[in-house]
N, C-alpha and C. Protein backbone atom coordinates (compact mmCIF):
# COMPACT_ATOMS: atom_id res chain seq x y z
N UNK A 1 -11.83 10.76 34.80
CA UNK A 1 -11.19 11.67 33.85
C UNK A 1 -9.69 11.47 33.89
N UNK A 2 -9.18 11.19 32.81
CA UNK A 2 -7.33 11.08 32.56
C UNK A 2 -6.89 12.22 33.06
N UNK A 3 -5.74 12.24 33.85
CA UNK A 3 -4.90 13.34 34.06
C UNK A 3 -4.13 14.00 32.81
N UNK A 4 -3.79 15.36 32.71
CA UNK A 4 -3.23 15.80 31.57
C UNK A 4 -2.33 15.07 30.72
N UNK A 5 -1.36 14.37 32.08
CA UNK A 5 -0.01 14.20 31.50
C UNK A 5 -0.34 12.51 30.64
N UNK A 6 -1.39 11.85 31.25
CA UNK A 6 -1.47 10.64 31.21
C UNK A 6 -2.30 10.72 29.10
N UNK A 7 -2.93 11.71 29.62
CA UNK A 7 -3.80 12.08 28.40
C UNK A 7 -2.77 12.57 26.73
N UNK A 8 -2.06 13.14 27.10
CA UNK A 8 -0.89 13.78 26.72
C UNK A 8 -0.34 12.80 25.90
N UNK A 9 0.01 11.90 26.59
CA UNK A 9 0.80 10.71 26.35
C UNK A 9 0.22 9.68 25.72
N UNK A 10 -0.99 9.60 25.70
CA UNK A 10 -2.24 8.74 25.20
C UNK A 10 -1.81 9.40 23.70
N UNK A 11 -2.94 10.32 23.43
CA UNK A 11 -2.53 11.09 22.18
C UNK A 11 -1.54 10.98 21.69
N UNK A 12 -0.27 11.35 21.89
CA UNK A 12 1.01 11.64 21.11
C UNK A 12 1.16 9.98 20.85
N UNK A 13 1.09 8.89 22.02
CA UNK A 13 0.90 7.56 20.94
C UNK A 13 0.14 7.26 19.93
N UNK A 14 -0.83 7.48 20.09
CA UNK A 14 -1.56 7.09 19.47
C UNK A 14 -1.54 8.23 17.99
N UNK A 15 -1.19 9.30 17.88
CA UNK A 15 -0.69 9.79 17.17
C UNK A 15 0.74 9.30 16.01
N UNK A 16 1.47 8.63 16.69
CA UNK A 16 2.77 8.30 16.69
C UNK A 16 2.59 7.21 15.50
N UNK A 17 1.39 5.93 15.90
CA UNK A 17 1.17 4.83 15.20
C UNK A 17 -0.05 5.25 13.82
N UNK A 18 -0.16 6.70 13.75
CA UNK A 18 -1.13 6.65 12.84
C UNK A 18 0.17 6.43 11.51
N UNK A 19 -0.81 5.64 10.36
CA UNK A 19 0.26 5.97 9.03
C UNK A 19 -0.11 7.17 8.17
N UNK A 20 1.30 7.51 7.67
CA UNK A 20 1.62 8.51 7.17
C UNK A 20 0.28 9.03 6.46
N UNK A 21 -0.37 10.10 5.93
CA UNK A 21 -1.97 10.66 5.75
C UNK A 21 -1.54 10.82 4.38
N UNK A 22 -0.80 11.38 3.34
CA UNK A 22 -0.61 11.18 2.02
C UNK A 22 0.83 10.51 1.17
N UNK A 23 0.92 10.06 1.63
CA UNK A 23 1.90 9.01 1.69
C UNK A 23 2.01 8.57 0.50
N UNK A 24 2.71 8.62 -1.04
CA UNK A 24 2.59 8.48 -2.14
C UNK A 24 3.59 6.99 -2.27
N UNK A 25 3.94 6.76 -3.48
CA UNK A 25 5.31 5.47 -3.51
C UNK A 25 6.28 6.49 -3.69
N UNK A 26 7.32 6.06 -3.03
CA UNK A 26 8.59 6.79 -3.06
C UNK A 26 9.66 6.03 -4.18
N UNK A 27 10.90 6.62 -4.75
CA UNK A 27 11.39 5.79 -5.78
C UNK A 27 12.14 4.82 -4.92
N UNK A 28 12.63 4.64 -3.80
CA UNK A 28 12.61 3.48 -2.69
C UNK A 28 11.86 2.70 -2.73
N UNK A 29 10.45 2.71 -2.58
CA UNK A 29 9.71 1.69 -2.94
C UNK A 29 9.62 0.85 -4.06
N UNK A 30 9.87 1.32 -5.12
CA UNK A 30 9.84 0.80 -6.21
C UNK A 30 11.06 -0.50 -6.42
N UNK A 31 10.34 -1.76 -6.45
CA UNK A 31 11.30 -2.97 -7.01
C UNK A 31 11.73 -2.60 -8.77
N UNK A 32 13.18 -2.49 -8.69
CA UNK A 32 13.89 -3.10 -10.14
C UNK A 32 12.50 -3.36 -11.39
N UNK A 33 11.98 -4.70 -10.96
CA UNK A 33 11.52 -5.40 -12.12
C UNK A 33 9.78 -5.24 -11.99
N UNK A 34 9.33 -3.46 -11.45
CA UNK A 34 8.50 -2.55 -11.65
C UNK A 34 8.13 -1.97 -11.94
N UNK A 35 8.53 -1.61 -14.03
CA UNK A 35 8.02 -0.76 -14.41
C UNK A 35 6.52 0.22 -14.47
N UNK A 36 5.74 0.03 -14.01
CA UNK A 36 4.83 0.79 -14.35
C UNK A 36 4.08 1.56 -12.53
N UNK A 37 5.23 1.92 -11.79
CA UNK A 37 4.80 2.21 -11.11
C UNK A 37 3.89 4.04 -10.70
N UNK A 38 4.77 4.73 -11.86
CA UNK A 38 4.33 5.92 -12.27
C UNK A 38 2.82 6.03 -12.55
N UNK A 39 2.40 4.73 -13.44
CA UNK A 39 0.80 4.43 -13.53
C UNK A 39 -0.25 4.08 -12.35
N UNK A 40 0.60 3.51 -11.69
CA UNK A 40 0.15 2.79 -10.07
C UNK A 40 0.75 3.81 -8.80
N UNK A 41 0.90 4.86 -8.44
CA UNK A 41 1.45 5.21 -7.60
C UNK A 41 1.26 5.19 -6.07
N UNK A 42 -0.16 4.64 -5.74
CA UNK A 42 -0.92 4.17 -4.27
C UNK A 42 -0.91 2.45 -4.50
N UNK A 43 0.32 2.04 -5.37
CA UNK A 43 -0.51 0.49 -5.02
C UNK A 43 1.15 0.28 -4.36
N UNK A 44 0.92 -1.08 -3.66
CA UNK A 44 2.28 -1.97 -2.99
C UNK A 44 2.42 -2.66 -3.72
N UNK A 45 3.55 -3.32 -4.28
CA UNK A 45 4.13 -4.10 -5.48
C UNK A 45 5.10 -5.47 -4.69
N UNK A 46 4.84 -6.44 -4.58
CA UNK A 46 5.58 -7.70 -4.32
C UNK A 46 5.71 -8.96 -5.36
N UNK A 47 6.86 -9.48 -5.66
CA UNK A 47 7.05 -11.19 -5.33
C UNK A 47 6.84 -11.80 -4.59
N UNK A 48 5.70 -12.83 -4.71
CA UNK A 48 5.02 -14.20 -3.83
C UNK A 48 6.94 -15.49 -4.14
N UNK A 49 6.92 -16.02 -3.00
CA UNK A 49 7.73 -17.23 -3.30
C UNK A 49 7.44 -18.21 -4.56
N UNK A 50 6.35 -18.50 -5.48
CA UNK A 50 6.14 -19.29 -6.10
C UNK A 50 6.40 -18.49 -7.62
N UNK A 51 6.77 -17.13 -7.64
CA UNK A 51 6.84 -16.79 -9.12
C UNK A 51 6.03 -15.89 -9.18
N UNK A 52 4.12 -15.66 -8.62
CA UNK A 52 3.77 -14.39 -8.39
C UNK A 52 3.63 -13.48 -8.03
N UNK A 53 3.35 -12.42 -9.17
CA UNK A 53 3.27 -10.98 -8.21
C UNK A 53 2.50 -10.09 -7.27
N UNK A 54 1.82 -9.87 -7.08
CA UNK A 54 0.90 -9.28 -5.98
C UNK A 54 1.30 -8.00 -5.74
N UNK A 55 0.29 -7.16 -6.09
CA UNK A 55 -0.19 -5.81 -5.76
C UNK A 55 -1.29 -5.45 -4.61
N UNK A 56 -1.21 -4.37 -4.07
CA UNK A 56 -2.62 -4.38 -2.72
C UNK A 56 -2.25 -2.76 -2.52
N UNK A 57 -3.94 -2.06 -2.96
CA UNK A 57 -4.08 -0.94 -2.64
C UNK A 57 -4.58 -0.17 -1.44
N UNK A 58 -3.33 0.11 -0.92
CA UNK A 58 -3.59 0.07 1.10
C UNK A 58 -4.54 1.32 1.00
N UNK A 59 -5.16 1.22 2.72
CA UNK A 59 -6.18 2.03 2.85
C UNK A 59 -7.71 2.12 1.97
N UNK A 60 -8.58 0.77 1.40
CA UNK A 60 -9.24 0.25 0.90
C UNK A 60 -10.52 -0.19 1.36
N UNK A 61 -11.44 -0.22 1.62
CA UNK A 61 -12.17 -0.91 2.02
C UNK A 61 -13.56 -1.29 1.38
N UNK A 62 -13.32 -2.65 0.91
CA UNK A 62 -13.23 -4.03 1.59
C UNK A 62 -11.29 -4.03 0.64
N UNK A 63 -10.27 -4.49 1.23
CA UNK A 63 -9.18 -4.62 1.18
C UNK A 63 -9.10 -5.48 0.00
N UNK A 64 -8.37 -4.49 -1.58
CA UNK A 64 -8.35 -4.59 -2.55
C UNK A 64 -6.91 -5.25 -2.96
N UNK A 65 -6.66 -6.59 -2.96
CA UNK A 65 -5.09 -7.50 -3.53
C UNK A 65 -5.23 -7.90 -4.76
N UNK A 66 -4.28 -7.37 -5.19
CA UNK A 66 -4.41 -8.92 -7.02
C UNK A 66 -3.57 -9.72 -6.94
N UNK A 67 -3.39 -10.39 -8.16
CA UNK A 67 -2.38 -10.82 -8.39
C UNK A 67 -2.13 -11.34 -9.76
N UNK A 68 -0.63 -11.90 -10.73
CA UNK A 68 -0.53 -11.83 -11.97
C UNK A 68 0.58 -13.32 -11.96
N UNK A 69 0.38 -13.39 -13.08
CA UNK A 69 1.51 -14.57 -13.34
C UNK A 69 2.76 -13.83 -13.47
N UNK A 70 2.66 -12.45 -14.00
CA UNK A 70 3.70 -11.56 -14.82
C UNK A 70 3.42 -10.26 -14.60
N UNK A 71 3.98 -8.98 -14.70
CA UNK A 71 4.06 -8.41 -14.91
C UNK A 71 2.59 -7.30 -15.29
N UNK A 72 2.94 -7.50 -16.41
CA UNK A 72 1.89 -6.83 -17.23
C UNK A 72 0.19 -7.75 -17.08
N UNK A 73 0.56 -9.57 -16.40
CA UNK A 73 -0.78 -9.81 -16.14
C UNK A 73 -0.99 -9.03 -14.90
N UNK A 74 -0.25 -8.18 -14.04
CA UNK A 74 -0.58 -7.92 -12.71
C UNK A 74 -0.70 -6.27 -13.39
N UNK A 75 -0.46 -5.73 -13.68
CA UNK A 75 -0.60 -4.33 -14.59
C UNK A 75 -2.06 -4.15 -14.89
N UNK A 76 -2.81 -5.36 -15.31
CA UNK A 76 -4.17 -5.49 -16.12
C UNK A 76 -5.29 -5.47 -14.85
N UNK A 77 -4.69 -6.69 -13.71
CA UNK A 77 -5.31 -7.00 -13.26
C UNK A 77 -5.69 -5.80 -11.54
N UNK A 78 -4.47 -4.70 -11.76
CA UNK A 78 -4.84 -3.38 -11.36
C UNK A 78 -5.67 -2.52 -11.92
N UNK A 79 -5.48 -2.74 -13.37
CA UNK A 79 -6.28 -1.81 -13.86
C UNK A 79 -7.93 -2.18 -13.72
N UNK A 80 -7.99 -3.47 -13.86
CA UNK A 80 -9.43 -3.98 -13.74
C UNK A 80 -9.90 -3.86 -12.13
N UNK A 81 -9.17 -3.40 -11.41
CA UNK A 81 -9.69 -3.28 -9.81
C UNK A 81 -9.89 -1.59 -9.82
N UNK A 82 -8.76 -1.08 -10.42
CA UNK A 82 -9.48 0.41 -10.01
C UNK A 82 -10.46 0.71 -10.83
N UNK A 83 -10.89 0.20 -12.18
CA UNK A 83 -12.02 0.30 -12.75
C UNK A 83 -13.30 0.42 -12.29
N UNK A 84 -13.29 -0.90 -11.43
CA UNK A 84 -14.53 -1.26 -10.14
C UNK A 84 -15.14 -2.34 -10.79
């Protein structure tokens, strides 16, 4: 059996590393050349090095990524994932 203090300390880490429980996009999050994030507000929004974009709706499972040539192809290609 863990001692209190050891136990204590267990918890509050492991507490510590949970992520945030409703955690929305903040207007921080939001890149410049992101309009439609108001529509998307649980997705992550990136530039790939080669020109694409990539979206990924955290907390998912089986772990849901797209991706678009553009913009509005990555807009579509959210909408066709939360569809199902």
């Amino acid at each position: 059996m863990l001692s209190r203090e050891l136990q204590a300390g267990w918890e509050g880490m492991v507490q510590e590393e949970q992520p945030p429980q409703a955690r929305g996009t903040t207007h921080e999050d939001v890149p410049d050349w992101w309009p439609y994030a108001a529509e998307f507000p649980h997705w992550h929004v990136w530039q790939g090095v080669c020109g694409l974009v990539y979206a990924r709706r955290p907390r998912t499972s089986p772990p849901v990524v797209v991706r678009g040539e553009d913009v509005l192809d990555l807009r579509n290609q959210m909408r066709r994932a939360e569809a199902g």
